[in-house]
PDB file of N, CA and C in Angstrom:
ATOM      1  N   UNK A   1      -2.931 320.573 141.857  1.00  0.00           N
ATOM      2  CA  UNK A   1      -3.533 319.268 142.082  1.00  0.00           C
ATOM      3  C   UNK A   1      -4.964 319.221 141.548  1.00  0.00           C
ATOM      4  N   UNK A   2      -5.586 320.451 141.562  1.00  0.00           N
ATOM      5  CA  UNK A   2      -6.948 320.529 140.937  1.00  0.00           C
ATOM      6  C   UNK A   2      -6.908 319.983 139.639  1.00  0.00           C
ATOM      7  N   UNK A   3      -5.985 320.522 138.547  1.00  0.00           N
ATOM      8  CA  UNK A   3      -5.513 320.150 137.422  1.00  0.00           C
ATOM      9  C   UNK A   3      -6.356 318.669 137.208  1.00  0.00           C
ATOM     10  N   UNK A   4      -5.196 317.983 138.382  1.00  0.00           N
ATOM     11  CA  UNK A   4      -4.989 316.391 137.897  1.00  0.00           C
ATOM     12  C   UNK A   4      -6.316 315.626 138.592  1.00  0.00           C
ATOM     13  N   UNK A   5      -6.979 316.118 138.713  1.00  0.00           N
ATOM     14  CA  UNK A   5      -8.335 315.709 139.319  1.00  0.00           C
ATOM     15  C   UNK A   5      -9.180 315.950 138.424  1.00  0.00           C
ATOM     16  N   UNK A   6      -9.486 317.467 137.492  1.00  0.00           N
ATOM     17  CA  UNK A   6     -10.226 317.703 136.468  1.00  0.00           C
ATOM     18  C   UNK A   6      -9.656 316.879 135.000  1.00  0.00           C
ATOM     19  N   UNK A   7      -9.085 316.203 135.014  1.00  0.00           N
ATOM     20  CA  UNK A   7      -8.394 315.436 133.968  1.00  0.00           C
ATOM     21  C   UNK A   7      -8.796 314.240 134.228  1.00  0.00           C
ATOM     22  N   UNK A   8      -8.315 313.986 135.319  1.00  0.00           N
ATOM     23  CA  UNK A   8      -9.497 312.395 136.005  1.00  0.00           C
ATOM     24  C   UNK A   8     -10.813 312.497 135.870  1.00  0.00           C
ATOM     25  N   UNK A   9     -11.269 313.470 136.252  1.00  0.00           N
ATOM     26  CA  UNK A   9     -13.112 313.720 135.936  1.00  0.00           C
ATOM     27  C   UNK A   9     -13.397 313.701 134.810  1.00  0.00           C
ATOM     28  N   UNK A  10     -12.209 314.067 133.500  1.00  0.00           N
ATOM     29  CA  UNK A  10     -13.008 314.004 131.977  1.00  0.00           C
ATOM     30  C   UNK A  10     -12.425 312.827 131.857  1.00  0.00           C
ATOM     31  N   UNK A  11     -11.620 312.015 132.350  1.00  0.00           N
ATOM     32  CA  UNK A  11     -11.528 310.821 131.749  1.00  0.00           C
ATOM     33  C   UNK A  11     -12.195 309.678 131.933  1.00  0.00           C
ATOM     34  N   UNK A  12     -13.145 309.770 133.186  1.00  0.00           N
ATOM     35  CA  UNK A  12     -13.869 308.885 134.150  1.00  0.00           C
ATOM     36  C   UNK A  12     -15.285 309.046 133.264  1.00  0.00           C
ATOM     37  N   UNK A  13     -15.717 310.861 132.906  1.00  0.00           N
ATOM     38  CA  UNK A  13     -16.511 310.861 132.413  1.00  0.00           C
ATOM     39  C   UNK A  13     -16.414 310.406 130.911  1.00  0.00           C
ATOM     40  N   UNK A  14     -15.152 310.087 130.232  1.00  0.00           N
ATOM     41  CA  UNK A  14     -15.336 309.564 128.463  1.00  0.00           C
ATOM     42  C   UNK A  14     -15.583 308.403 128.563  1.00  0.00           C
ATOM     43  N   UNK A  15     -14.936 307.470 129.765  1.00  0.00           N
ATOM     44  CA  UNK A  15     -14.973 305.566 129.631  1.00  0.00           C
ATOM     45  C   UNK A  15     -16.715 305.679 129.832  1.00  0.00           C
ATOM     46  N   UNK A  16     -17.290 306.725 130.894  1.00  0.00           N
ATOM     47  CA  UNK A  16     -18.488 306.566 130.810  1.00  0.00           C
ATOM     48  C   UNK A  16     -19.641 306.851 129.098  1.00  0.00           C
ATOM     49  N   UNK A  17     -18.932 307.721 128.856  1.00  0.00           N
ATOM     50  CA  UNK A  17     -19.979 308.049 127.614  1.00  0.00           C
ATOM     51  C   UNK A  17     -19.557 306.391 126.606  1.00  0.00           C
ATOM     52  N   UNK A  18     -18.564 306.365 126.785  1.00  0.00           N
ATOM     53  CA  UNK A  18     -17.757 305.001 125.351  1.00  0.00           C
ATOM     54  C   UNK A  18     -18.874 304.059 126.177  1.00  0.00           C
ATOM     55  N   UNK A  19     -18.744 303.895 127.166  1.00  0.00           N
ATOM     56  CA  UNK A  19     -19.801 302.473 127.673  1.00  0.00           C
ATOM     57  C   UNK A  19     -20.983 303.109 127.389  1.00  0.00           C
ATOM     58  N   UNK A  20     -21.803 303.851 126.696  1.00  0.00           N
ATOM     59  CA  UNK A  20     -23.235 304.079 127.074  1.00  0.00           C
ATOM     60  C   UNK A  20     -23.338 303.978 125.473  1.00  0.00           C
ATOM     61  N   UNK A  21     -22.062 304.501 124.808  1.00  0.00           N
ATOM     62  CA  UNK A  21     -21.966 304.297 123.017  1.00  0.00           C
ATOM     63  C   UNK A  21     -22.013 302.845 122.555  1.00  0.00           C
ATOM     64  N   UNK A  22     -20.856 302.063 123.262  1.00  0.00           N
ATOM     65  CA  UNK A  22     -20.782 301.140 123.155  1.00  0.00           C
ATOM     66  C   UNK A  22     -21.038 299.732 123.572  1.00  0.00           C
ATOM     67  N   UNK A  23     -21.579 300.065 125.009  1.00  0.00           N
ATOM     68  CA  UNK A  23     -22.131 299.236 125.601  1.00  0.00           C
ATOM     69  C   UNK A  23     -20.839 298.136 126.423  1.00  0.00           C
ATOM     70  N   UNK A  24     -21.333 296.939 127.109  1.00  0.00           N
ATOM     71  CA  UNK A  24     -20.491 296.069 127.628  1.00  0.00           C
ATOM     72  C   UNK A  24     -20.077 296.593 129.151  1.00  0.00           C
ATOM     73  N   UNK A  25     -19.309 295.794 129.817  1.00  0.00           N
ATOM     74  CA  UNK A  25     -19.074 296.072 131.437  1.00  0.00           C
ATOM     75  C   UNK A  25     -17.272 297.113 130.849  1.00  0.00           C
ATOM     76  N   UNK A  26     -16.803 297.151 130.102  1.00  0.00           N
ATOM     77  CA  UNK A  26     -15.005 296.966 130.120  1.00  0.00           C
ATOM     78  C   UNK A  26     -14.882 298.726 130.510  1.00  0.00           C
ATOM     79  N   UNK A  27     -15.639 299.816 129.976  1.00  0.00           N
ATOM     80  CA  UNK A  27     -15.775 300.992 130.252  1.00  0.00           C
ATOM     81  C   UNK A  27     -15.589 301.782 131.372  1.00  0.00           C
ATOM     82  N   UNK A  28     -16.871 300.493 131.882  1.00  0.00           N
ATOM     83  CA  UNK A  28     -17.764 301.036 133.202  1.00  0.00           C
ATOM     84  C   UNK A  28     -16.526 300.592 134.417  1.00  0.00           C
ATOM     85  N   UNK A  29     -15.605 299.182 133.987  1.00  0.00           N
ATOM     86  CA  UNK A  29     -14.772 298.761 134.857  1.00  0.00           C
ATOM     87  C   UNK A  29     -13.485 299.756 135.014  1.00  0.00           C
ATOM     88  N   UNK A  30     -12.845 300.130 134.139  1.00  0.00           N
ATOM     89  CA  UNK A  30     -11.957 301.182 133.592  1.00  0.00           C
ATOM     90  C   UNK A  30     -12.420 301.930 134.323  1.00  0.00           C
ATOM     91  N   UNK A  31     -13.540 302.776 134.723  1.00  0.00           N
ATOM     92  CA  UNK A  31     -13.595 304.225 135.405  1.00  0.00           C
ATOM     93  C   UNK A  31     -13.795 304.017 136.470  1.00  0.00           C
ATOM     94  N   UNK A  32     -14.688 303.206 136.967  1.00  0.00           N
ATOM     95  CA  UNK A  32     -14.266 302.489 138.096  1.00  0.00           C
ATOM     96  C   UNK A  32     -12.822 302.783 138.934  1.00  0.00           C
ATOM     97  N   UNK A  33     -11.971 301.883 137.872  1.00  0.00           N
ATOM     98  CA  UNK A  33     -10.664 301.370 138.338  1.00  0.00           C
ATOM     99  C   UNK A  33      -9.825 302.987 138.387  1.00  0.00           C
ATOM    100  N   UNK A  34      -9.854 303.785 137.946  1.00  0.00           N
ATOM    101  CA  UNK A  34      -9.409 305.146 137.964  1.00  0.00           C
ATOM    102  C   UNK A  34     -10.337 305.686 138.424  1.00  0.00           C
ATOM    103  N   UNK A  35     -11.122 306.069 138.892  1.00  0.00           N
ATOM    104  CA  UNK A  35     -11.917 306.293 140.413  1.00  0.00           C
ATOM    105  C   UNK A  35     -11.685 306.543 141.163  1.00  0.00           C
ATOM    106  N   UNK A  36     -11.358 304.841 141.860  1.00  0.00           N
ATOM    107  CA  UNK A  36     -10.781 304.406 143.448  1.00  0.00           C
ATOM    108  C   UNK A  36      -9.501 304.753 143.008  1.00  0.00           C
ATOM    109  N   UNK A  37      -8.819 304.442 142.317  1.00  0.00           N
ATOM    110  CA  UNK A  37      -7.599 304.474 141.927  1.00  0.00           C
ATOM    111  C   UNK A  37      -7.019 306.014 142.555  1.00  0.00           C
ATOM    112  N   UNK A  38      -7.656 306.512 142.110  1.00  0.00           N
ATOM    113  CA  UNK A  38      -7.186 308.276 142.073  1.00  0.00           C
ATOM    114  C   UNK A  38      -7.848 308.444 143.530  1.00  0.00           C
ATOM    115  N   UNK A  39      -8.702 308.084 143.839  1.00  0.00           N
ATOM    116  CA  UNK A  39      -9.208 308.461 144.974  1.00  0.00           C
ATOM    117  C   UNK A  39      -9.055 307.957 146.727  1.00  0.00           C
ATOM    118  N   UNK A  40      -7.734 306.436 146.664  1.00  0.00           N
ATOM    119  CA  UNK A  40      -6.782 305.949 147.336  1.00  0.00           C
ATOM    120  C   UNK A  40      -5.578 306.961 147.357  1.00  0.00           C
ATOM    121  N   UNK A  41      -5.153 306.937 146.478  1.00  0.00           N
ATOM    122  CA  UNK A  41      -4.009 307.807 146.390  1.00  0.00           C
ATOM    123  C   UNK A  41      -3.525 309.047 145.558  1.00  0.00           C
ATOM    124  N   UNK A  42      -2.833 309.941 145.983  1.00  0.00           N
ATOM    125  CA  UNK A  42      -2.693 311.194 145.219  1.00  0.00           C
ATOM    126  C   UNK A  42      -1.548 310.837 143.770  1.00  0.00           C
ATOM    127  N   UNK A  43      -0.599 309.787 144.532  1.00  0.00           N
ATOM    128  CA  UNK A  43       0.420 309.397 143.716  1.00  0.00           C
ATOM    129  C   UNK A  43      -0.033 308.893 142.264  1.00  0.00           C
ATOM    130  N   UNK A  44      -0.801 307.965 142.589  1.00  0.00           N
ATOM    131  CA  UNK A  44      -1.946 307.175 141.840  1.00  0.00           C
ATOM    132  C   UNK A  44      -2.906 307.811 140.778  1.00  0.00           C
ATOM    133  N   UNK A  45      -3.487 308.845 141.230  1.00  0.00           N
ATOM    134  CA  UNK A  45      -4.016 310.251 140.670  1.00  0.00           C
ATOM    135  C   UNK A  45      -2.704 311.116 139.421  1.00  0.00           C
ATOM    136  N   UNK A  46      -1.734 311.134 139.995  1.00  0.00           N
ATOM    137  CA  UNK A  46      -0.567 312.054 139.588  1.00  0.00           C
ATOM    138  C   UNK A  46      -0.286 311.086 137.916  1.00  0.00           C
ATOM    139  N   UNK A  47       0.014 309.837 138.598  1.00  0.00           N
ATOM    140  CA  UNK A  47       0.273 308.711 137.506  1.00  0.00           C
ATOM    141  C   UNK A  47      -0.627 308.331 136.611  1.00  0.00           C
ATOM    142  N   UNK A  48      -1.808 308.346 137.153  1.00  0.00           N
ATOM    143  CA  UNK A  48      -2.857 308.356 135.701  1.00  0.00           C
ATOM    144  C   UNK A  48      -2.648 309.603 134.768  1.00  0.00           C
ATOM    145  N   UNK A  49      -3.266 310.387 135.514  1.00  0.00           N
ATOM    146  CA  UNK A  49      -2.945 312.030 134.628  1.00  0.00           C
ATOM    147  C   UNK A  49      -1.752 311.845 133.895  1.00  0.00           C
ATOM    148  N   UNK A  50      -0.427 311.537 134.052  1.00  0.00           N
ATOM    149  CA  UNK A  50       0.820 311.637 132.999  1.00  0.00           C
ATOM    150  C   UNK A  50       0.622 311.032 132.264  1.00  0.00           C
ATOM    151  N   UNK A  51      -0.083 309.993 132.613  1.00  0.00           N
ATOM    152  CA  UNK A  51       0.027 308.699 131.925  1.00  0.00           C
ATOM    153  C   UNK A  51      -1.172 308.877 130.530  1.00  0.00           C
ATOM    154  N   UNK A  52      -2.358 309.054 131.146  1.00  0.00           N
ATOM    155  CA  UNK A  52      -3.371 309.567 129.968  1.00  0.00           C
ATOM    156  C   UNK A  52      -2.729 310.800 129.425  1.00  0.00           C
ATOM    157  N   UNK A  53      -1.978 312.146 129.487  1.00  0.00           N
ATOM    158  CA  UNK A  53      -1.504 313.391 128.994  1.00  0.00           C
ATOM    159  C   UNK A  53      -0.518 312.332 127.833  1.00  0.00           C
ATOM    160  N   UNK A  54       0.259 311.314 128.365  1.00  0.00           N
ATOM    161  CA  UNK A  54       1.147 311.166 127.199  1.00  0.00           C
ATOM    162  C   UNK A  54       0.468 310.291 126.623  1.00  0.00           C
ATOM    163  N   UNK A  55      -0.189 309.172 126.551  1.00  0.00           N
ATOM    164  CA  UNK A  55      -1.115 309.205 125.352  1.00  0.00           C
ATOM    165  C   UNK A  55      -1.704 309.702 124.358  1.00  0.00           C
ATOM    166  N   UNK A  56      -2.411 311.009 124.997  1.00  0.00           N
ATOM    167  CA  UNK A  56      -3.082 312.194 124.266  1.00  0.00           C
ATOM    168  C   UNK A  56      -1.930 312.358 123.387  1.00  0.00           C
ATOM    169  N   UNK A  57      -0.948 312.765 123.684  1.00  0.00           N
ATOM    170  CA  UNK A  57       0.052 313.645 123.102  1.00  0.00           C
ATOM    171  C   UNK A  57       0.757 312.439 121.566  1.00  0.00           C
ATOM    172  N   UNK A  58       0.957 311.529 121.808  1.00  0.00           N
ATOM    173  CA  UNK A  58       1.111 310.665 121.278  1.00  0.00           C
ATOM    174  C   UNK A  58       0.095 310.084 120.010  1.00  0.00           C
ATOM    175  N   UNK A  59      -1.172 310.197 120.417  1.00  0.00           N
ATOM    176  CA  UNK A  59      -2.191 309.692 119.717  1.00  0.00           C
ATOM    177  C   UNK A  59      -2.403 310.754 118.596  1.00  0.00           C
ATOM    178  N   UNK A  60      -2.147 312.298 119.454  1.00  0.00           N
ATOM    179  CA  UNK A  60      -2.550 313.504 118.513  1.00  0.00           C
ATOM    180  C   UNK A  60      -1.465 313.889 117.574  1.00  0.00           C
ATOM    181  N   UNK A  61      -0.481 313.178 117.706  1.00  0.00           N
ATOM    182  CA  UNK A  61       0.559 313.358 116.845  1.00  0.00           C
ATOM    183  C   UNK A  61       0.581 312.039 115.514  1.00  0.00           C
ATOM    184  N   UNK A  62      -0.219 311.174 116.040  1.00  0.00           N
ATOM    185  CA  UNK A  62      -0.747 309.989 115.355  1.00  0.00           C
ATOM    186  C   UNK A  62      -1.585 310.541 113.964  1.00  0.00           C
ATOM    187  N   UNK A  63      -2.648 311.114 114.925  1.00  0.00           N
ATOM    188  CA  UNK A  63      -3.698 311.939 114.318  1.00  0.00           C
ATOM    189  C   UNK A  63      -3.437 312.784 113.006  1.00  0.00           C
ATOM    190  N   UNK A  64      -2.198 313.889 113.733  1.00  0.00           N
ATOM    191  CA  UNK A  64      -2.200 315.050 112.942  1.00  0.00           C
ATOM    192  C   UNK A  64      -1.203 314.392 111.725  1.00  0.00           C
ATOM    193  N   UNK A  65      -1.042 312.886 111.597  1.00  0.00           N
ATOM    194  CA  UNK A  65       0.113 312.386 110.913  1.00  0.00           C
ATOM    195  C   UNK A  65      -0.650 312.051 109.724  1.00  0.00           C
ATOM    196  N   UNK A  66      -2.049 311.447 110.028  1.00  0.00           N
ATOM    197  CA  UNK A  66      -3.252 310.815 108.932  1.00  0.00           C
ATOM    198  C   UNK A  66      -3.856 311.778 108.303  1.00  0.00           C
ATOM    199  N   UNK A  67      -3.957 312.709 109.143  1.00  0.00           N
ATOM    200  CA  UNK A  67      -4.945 313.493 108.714  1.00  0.00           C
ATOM    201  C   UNK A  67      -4.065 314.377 107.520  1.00  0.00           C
ATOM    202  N   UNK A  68      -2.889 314.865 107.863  1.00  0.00           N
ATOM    203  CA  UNK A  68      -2.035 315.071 106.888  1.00  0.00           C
ATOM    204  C   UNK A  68      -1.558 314.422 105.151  1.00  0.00           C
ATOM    205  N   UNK A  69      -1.574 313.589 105.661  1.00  0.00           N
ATOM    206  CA  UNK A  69      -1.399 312.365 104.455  1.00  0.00           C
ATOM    207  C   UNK A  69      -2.556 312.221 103.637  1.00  0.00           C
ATOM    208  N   UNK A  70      -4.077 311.983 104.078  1.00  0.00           N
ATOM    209  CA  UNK A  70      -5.202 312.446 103.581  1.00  0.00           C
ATOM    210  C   UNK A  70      -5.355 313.605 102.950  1.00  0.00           C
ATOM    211  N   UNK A  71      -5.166 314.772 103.704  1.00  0.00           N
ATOM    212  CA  UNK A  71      -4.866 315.799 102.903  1.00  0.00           C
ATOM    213  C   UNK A  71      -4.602 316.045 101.601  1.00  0.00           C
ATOM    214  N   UNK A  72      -2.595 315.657 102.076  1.00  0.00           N
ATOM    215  CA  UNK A  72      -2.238 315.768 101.133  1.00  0.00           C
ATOM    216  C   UNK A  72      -2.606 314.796  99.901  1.00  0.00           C
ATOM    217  N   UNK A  73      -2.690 313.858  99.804  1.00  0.00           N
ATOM    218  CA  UNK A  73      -2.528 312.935  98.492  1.00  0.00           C
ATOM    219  C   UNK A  73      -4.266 312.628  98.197  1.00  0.00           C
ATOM    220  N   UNK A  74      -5.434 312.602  98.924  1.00  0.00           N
ATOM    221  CA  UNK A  74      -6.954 313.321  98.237  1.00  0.00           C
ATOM    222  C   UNK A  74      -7.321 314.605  98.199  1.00  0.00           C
ATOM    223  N   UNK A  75      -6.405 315.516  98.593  1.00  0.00           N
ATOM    224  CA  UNK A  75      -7.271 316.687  98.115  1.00  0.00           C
ATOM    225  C   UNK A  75      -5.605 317.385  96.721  1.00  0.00           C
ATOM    226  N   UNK A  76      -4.864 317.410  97.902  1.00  0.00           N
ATOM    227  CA  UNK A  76      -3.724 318.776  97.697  1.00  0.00           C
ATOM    228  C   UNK A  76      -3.582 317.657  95.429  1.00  0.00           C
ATOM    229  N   UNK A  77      -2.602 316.797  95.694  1.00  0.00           N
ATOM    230  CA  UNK A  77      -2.418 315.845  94.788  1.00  0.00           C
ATOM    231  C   UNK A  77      -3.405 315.711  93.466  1.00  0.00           C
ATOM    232  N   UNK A  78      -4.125 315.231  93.744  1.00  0.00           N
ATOM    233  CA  UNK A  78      -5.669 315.685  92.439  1.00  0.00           C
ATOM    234  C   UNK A  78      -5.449 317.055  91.553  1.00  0.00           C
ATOM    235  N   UNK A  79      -5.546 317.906  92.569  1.00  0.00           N
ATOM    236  CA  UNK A  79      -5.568 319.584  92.228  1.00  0.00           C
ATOM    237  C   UNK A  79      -3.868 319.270  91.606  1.00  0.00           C
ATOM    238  N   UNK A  80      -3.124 319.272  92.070  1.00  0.00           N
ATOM    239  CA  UNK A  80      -1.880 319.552  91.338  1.00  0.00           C
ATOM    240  C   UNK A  80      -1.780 318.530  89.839  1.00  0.00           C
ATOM    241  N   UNK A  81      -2.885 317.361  89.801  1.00  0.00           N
ATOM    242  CA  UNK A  81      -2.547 316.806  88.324  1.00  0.00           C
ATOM    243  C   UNK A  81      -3.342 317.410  87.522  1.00  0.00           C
ATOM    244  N   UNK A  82      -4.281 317.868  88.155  1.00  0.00           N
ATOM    245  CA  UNK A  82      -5.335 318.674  87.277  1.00  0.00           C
ATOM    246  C   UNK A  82      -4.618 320.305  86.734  1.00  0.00           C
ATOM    247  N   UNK A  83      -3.900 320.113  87.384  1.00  0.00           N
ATOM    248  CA  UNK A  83      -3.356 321.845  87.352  1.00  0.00           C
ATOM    249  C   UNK A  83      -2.077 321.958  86.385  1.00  0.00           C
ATOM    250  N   UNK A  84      -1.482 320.444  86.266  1.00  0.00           N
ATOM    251  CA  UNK A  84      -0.658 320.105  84.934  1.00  0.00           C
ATOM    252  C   UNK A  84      -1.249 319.711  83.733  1.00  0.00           C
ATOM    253  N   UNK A  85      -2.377 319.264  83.707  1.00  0.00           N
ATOM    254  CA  UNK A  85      -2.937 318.806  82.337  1.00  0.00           C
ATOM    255  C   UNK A  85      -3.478 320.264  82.037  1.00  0.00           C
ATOM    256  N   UNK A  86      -3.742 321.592  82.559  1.00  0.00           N
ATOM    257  CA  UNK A  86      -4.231 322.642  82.103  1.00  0.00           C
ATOM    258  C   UNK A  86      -2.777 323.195  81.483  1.00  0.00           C
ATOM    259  N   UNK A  87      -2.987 324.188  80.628  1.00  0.00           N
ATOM    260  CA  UNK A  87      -2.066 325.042  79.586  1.00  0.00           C
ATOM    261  C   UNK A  87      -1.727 325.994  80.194  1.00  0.00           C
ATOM    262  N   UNK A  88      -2.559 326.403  81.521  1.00  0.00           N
ATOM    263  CA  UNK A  88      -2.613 327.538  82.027  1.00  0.00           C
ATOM    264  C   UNK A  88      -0.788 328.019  82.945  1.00  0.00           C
ATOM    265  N   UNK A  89      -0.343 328.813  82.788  1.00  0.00           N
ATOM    266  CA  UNK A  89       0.666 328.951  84.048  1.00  0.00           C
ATOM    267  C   UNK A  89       0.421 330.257  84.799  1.00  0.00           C
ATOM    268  N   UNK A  90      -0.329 330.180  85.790  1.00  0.00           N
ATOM    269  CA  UNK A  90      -0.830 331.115  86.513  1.00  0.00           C
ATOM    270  C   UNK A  90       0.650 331.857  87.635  1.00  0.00           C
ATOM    271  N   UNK A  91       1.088 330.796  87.875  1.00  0.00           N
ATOM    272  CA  UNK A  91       2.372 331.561  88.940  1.00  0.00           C
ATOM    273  C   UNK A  91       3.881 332.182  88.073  1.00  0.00           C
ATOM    274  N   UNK A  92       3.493 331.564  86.440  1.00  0.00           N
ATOM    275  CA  UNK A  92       4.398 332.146  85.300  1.00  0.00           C
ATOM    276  C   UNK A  92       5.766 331.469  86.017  1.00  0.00           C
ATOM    277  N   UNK A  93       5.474 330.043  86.038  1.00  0.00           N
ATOM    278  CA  UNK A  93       7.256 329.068  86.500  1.00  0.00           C
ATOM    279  C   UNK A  93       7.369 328.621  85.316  1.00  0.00           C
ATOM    280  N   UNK A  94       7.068 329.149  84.313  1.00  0.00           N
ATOM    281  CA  UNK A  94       7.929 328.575  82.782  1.00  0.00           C
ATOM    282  C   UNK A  94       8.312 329.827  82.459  1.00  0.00           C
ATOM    283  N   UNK A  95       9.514 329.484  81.710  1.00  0.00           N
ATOM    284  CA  UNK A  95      10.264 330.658  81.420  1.00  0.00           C
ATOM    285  C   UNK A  95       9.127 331.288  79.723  1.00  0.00           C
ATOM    286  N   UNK A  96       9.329 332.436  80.257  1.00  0.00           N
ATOM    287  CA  UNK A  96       8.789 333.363  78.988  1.00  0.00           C
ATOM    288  C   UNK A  96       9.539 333.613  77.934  1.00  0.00           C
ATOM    289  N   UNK A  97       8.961 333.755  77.134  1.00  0.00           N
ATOM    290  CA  UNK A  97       9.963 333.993  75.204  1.00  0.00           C
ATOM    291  C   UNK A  97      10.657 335.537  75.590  1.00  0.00           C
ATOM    292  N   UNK A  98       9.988 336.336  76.316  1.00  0.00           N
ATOM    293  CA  UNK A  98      11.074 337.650  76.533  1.00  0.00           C
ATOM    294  C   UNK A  98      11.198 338.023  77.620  1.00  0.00           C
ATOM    295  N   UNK A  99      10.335 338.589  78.333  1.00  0.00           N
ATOM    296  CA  UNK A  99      11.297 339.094  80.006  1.00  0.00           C
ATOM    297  C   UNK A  99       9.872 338.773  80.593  1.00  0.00           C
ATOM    298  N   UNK A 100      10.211 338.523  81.995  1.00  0.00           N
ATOM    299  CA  UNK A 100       9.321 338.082  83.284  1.00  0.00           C
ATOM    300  C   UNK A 100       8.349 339.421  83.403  1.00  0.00           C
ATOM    301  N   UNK A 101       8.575 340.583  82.963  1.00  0.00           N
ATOM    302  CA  UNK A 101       8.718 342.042  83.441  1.00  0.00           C
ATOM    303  C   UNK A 101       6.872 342.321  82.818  1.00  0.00           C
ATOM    304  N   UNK A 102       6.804 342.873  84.044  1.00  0.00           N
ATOM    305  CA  UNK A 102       5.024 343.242  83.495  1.00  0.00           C
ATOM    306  C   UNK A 102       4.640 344.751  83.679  1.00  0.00           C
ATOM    307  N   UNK A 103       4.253 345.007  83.012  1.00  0.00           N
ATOM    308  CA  UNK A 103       3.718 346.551  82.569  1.00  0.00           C
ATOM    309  C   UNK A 103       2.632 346.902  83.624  1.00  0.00           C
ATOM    310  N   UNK A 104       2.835 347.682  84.544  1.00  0.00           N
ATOM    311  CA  UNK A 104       1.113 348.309  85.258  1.00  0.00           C
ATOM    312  C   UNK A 104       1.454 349.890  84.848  1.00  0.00           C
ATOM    313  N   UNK A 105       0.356 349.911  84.199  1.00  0.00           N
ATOM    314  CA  UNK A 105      -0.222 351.536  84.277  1.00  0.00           C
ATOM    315  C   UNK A 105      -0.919 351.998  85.149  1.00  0.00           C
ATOM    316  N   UNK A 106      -0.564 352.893  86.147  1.00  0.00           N
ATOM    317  CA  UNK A 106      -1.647 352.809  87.240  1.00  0.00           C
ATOM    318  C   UNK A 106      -0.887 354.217  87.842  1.00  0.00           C
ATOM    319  N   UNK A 107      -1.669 354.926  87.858  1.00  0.00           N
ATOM    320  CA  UNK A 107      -1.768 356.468  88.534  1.00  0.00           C
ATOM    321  C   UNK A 107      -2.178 355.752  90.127  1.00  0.00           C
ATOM    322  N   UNK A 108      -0.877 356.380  90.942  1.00  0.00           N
ATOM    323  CA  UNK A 108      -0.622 355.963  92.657  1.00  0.00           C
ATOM    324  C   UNK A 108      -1.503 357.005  92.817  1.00  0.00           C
ATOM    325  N   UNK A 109      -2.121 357.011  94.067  1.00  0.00           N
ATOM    326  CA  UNK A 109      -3.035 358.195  94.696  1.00  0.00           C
ATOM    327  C   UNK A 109      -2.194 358.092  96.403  1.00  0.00           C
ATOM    328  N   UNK A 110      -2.884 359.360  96.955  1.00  0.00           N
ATOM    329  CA  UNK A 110      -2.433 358.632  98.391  1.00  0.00           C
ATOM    330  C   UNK A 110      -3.214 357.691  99.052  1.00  0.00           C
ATOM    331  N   UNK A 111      -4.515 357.443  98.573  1.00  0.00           N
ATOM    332  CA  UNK A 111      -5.319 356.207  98.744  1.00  0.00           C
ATOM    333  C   UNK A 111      -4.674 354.973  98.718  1.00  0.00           C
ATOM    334  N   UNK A 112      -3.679 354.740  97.792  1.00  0.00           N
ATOM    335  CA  UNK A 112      -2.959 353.424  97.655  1.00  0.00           C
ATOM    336  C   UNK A 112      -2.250 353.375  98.889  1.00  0.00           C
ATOM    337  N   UNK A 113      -1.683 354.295  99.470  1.00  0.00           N
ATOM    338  CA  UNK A 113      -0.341 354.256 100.690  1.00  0.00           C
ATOM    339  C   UNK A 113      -1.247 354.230 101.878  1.00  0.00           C
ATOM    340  N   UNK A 114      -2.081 354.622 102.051  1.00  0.00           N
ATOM    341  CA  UNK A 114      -2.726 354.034 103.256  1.00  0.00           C
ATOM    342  C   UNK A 114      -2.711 353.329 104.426  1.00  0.00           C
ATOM    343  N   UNK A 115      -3.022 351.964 103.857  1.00  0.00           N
ATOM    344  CA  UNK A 115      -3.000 350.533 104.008  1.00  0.00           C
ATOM    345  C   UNK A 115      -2.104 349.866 103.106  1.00  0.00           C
ATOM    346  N   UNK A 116      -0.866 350.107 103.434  1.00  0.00           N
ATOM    347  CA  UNK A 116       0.161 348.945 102.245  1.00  0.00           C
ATOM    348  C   UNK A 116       0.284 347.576 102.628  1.00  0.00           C
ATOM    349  N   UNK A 117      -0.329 346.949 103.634  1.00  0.00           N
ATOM    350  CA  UNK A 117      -0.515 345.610 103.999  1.00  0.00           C
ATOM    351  C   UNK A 117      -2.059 345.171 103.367  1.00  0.00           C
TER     352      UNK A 117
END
């Protein structure tokens, strides 16, 4: 039950910071109203808490949906047209005129086996 009381306290305390950001009575009424609310009843308390948790959960899935999409198509997208107009094939996904097969000359020590990760 502590839980759903410290969840009420950060939420009582955000309508407060949004009203001091933003100004107006609608904040200050809101925390208020989940206040008494929570503080009449436990049920009341129980039902805000789910109720703000599935929001959160909802909003952050909102979130992680934009922020994704941003991602991808201003950063990831750019880099990949830029990375076709170059000649370069760094991961070698075009087929080669003779074999994929690459030559290392390299004397193993037991230094190499070490750490093979």
């Amino acid at each position: 039950m502590q839980k759903v009381y410290k969840n009420i306290l950060v939420l009582i305390v955000g309508f407060c910071v949004l009203q001091l950001l933003f100004g107006g009575k609608v904040f200050v009424s809101i925390a208020l109203a989940v206040l008494f609310l929570s503080a009449l009843s436990t049920k009341a308390a129980v039902l805000i808490d789910k109720s703000w948790l599935w929001f959160g959960e909802k909003a952050g899935k909102i979130n992680a949906a934009i922020l994704l999409f941003l991602v991808y198509y201003l950063l990831l997208t750019p880099i990949a047209f830029l990375a076709r107009i170059g000649k370069k094939d760094p991961l070698q996904l075009r087929a080669p005129k003779k074999s994929n097969f690459v030559f290392k000359h390299h004397a193993y020590t037991t230094k190499d086996l070490e750490n093979p990760w």
